[in-house]
PDB file of N, CA and C in Angstrom:
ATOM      1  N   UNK A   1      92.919 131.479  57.737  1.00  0.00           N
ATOM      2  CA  UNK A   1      91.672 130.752  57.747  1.00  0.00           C
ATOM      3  C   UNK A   1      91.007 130.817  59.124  1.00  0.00           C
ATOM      4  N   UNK A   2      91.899 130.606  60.605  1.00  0.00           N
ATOM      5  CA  UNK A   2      91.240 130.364  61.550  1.00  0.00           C
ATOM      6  C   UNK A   2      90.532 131.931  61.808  1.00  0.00           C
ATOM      7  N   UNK A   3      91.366 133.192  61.555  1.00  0.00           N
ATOM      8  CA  UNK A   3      90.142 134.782  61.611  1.00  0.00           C
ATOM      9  C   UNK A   3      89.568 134.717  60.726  1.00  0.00           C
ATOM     10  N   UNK A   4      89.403 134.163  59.670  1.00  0.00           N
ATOM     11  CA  UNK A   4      87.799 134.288  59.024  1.00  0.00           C
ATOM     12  C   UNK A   4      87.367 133.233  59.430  1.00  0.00           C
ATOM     13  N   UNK A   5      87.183 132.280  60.187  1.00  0.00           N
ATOM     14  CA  UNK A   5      86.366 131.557  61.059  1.00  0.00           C
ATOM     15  C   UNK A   5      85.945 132.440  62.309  1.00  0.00           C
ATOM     16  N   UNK A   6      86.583 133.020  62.766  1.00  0.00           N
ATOM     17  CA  UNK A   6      86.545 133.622  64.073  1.00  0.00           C
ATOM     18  C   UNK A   6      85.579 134.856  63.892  1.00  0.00           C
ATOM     19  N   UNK A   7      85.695 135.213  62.709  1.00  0.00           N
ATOM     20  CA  UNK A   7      84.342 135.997  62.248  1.00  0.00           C
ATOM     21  C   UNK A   7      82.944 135.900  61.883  1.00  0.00           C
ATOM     22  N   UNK A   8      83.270 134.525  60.931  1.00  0.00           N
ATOM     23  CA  UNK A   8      82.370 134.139  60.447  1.00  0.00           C
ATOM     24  C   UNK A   8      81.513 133.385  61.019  1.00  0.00           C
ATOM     25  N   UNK A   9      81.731 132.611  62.161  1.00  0.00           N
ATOM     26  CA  UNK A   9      80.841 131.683  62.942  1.00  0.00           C
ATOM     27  C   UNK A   9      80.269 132.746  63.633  1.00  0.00           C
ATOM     28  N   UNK A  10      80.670 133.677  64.612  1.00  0.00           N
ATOM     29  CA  UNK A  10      79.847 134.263  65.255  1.00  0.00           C
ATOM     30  C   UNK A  10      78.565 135.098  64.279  1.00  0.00           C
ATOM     31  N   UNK A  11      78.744 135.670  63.250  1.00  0.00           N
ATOM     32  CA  UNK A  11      78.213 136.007  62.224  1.00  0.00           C
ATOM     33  C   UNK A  11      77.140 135.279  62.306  1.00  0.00           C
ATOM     34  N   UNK A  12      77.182 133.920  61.536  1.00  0.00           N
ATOM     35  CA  UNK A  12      76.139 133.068  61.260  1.00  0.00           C
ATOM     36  C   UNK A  12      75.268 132.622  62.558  1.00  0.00           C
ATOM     37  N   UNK A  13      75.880 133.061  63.696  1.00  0.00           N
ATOM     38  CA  UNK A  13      75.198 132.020  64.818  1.00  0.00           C
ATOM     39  C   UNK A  13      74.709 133.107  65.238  1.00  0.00           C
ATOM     40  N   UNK A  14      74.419 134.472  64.920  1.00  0.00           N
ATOM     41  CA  UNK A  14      73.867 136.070  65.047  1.00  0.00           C
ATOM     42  C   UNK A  14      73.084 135.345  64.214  1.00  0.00           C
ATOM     43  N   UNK A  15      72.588 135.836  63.235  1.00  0.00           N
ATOM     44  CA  UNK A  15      72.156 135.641  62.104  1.00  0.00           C
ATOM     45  C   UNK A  15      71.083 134.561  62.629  1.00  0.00           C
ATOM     46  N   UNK A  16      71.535 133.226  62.681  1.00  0.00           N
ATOM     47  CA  UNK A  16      70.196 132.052  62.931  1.00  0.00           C
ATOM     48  C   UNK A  16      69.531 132.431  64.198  1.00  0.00           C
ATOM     49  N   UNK A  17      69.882 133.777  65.157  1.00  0.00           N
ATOM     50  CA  UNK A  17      68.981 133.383  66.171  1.00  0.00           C
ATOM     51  C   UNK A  17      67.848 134.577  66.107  1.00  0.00           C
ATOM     52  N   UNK A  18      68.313 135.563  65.135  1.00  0.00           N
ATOM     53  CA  UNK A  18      67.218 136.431  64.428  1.00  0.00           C
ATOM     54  C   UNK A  18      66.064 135.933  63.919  1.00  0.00           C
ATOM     55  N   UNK A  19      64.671 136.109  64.383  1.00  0.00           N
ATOM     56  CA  UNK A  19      63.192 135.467  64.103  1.00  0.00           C
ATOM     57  C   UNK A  19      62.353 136.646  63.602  1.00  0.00           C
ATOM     58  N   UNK A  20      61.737 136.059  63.161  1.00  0.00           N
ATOM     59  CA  UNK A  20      60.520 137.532  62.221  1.00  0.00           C
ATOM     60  C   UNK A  20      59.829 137.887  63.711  1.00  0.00           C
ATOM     61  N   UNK A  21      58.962 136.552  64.362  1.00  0.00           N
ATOM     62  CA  UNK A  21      58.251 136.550  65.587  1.00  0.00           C
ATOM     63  C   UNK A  21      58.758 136.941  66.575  1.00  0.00           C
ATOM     64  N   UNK A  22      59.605 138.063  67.019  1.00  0.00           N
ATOM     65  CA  UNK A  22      60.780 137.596  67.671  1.00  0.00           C
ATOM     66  C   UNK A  22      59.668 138.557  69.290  1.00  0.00           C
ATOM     67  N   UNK A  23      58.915 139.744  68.768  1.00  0.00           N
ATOM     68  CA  UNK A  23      58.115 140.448  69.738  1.00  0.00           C
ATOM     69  C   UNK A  23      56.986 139.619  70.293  1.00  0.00           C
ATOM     70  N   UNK A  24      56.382 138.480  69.121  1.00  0.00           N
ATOM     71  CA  UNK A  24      54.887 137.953  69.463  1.00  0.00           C
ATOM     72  C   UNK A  24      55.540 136.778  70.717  1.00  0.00           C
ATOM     73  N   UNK A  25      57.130 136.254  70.698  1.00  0.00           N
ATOM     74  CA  UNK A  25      57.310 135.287  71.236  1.00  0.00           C
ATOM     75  C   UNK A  25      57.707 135.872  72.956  1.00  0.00           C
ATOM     76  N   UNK A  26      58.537 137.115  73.037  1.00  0.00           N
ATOM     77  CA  UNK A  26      58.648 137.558  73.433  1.00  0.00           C
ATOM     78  C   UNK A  26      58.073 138.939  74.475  1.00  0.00           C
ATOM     79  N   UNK A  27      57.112 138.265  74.932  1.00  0.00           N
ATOM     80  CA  UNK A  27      55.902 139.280  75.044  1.00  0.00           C
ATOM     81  C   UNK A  27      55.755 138.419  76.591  1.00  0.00           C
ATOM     82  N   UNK A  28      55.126 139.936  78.136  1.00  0.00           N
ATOM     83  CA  UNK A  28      54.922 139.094  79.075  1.00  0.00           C
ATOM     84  C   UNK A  28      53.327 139.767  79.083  1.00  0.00           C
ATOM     85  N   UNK A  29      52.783 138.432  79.383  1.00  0.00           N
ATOM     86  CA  UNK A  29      51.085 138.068  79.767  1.00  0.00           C
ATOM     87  C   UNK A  29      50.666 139.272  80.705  1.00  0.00           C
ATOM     88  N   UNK A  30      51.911 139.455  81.807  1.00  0.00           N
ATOM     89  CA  UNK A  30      51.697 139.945  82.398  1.00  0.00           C
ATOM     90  C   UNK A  30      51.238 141.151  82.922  1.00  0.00           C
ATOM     91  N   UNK A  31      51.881 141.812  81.593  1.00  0.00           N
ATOM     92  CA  UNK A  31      51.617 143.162  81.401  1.00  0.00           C
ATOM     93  C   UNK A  31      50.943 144.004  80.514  1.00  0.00           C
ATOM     94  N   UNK A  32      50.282 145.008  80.597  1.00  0.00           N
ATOM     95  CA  UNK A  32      49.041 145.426  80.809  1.00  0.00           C
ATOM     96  C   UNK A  32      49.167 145.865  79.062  1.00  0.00           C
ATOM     97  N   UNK A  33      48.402 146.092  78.399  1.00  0.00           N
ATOM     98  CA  UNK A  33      48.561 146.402  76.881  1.00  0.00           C
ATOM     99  C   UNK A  33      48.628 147.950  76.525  1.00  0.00           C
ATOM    100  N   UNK A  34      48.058 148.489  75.849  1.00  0.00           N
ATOM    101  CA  UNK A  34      48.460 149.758  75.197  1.00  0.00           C
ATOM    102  C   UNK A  34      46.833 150.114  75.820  1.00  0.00           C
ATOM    103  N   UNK A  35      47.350 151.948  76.398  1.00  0.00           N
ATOM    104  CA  UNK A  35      46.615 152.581  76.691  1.00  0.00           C
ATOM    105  C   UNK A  35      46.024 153.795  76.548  1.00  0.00           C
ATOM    106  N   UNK A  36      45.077 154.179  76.423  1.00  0.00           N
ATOM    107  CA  UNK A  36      44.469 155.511  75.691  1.00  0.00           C
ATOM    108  C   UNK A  36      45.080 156.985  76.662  1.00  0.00           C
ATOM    109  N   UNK A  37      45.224 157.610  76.311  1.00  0.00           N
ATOM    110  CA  UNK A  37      45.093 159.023  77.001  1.00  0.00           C
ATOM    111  C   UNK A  37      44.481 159.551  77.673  1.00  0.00           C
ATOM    112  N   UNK A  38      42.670 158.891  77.215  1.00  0.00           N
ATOM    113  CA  UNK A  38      41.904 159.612  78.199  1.00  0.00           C
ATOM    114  C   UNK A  38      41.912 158.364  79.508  1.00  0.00           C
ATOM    115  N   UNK A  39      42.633 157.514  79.477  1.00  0.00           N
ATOM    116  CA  UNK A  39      42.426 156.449  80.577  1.00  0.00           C
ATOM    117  C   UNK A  39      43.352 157.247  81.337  1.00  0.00           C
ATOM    118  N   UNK A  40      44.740 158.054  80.768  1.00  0.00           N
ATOM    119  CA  UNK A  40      45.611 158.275  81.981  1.00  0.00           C
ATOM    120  C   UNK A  40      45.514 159.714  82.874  1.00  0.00           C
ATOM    121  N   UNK A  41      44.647 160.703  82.295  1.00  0.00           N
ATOM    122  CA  UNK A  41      44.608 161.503  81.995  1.00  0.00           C
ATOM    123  C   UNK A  41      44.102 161.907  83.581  1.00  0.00           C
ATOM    124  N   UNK A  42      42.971 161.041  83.770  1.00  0.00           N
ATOM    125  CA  UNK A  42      42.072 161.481  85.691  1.00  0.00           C
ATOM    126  C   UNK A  42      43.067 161.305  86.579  1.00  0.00           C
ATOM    127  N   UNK A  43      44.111 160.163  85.856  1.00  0.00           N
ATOM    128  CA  UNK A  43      45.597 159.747  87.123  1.00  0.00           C
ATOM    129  C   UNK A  43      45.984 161.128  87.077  1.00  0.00           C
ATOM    130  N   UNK A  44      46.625 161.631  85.772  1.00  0.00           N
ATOM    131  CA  UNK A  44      48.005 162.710  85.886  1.00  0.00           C
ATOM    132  C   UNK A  44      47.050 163.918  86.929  1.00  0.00           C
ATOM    133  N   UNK A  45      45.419 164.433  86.328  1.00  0.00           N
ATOM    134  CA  UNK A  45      45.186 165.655  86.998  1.00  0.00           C
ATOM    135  C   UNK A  45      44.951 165.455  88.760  1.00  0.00           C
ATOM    136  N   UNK A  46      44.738 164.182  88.815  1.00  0.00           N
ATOM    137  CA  UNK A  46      44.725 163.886  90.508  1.00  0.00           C
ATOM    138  C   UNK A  46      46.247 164.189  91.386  1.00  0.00           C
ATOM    139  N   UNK A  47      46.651 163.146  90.785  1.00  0.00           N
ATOM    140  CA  UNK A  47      48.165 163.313  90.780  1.00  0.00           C
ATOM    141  C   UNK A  47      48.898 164.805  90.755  1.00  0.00           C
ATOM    142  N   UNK A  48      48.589 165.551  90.109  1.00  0.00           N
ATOM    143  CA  UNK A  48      49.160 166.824  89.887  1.00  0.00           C
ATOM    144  C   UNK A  48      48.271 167.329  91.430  1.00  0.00           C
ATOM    145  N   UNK A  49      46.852 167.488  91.231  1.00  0.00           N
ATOM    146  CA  UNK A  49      46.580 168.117  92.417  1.00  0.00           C
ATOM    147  C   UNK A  49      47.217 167.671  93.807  1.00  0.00           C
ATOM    148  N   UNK A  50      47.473 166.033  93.531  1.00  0.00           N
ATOM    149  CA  UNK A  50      47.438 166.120  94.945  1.00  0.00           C
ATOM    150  C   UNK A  50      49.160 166.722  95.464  1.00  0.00           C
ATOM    151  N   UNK A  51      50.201 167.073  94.083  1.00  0.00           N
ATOM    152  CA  UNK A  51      51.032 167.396  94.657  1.00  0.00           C
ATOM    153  C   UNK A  51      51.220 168.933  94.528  1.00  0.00           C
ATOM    154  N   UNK A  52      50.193 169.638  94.311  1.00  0.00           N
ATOM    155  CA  UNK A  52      50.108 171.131  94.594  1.00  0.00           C
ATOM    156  C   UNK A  52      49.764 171.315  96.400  1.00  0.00           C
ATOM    157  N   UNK A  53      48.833 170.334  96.373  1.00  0.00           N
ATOM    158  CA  UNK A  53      47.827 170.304  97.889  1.00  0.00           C
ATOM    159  C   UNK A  53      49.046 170.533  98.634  1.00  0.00           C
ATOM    160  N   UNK A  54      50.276 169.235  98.195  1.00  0.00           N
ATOM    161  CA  UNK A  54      50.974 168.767  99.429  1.00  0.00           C
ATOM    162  C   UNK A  54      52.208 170.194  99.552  1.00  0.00           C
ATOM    163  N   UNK A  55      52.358 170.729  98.474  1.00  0.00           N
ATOM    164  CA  UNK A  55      53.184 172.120  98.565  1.00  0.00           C
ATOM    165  C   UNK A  55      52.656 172.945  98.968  1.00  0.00           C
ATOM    166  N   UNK A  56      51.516 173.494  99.175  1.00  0.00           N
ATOM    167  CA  UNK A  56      50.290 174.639  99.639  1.00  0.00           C
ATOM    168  C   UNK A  56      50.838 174.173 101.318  1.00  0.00           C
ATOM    169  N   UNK A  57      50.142 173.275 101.564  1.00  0.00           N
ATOM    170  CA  UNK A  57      50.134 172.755 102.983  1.00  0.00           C
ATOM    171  C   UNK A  57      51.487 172.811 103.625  1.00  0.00           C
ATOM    172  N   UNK A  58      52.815 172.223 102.958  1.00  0.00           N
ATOM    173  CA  UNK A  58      53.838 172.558 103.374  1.00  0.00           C
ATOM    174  C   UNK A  58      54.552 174.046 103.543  1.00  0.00           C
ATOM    175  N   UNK A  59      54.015 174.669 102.497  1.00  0.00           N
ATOM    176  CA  UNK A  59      54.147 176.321 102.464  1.00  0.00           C
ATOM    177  C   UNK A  59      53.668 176.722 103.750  1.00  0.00           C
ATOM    178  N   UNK A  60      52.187 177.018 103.816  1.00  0.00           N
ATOM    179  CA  UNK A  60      51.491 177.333 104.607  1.00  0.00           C
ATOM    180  C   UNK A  60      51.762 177.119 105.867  1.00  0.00           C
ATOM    181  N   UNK A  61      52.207 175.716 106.329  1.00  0.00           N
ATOM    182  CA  UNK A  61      52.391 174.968 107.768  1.00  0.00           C
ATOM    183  C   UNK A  61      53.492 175.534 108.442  1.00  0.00           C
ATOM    184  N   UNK A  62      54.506 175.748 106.958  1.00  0.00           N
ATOM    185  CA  UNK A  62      55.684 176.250 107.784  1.00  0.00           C
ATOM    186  C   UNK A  62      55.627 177.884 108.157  1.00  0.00           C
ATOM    187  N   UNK A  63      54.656 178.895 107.343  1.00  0.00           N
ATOM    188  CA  UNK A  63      55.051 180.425 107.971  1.00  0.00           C
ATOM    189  C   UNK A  63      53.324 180.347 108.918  1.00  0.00           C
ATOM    190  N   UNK A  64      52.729 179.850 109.358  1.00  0.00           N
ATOM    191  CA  UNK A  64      51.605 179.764 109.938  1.00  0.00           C
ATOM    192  C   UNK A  64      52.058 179.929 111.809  1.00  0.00           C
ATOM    193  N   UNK A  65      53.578 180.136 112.130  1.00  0.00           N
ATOM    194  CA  UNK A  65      53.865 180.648 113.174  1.00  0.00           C
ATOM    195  C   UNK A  65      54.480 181.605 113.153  1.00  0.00           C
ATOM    196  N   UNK A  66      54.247 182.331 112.045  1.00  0.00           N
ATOM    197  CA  UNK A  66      54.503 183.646 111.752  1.00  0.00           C
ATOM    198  C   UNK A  66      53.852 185.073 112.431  1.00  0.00           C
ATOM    199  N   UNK A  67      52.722 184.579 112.101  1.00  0.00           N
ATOM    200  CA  UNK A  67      51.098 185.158 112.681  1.00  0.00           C
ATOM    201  C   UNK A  67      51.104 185.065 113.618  1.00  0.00           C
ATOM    202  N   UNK A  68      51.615 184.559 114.657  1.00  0.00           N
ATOM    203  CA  UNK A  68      51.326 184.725 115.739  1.00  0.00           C
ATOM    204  C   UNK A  68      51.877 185.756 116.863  1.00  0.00           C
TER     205      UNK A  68
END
């Protein structure tokens, strides 16, 4: 009797703390909602350029005492 208690309570006390609402309750204010593609889209191609720029420049900087 006491292992099918030892099963069964945790069971049920799983069970009651499962809510339908469980995302609407669980939700922070804080953070920002669902976002389109074309909103992220000027970030990623900036972003991408600016880390080509920063490899060009590092390329460049380093054989640029080559030339001389």
């Amino acid at each position: 009797m006491q292992k099918l208690l030892r099963y069964i309570i945790p069971l049920i006390l799983t069970l009651a703390a499962c809510t339908k609402n469980f995302t609407e309750t669980n939700t922070d204010p804080n953070q920002f909602g669902k976002s389109t593609p074309e909103a992220l889209l000027a970030g990623a191609i900036k972003r991408t350029g600016d880390m080509m720029g920063i490899a060009n420049t590092n390329y460049h900087w380093t054989y640029s005492h080559l030339s001389l």
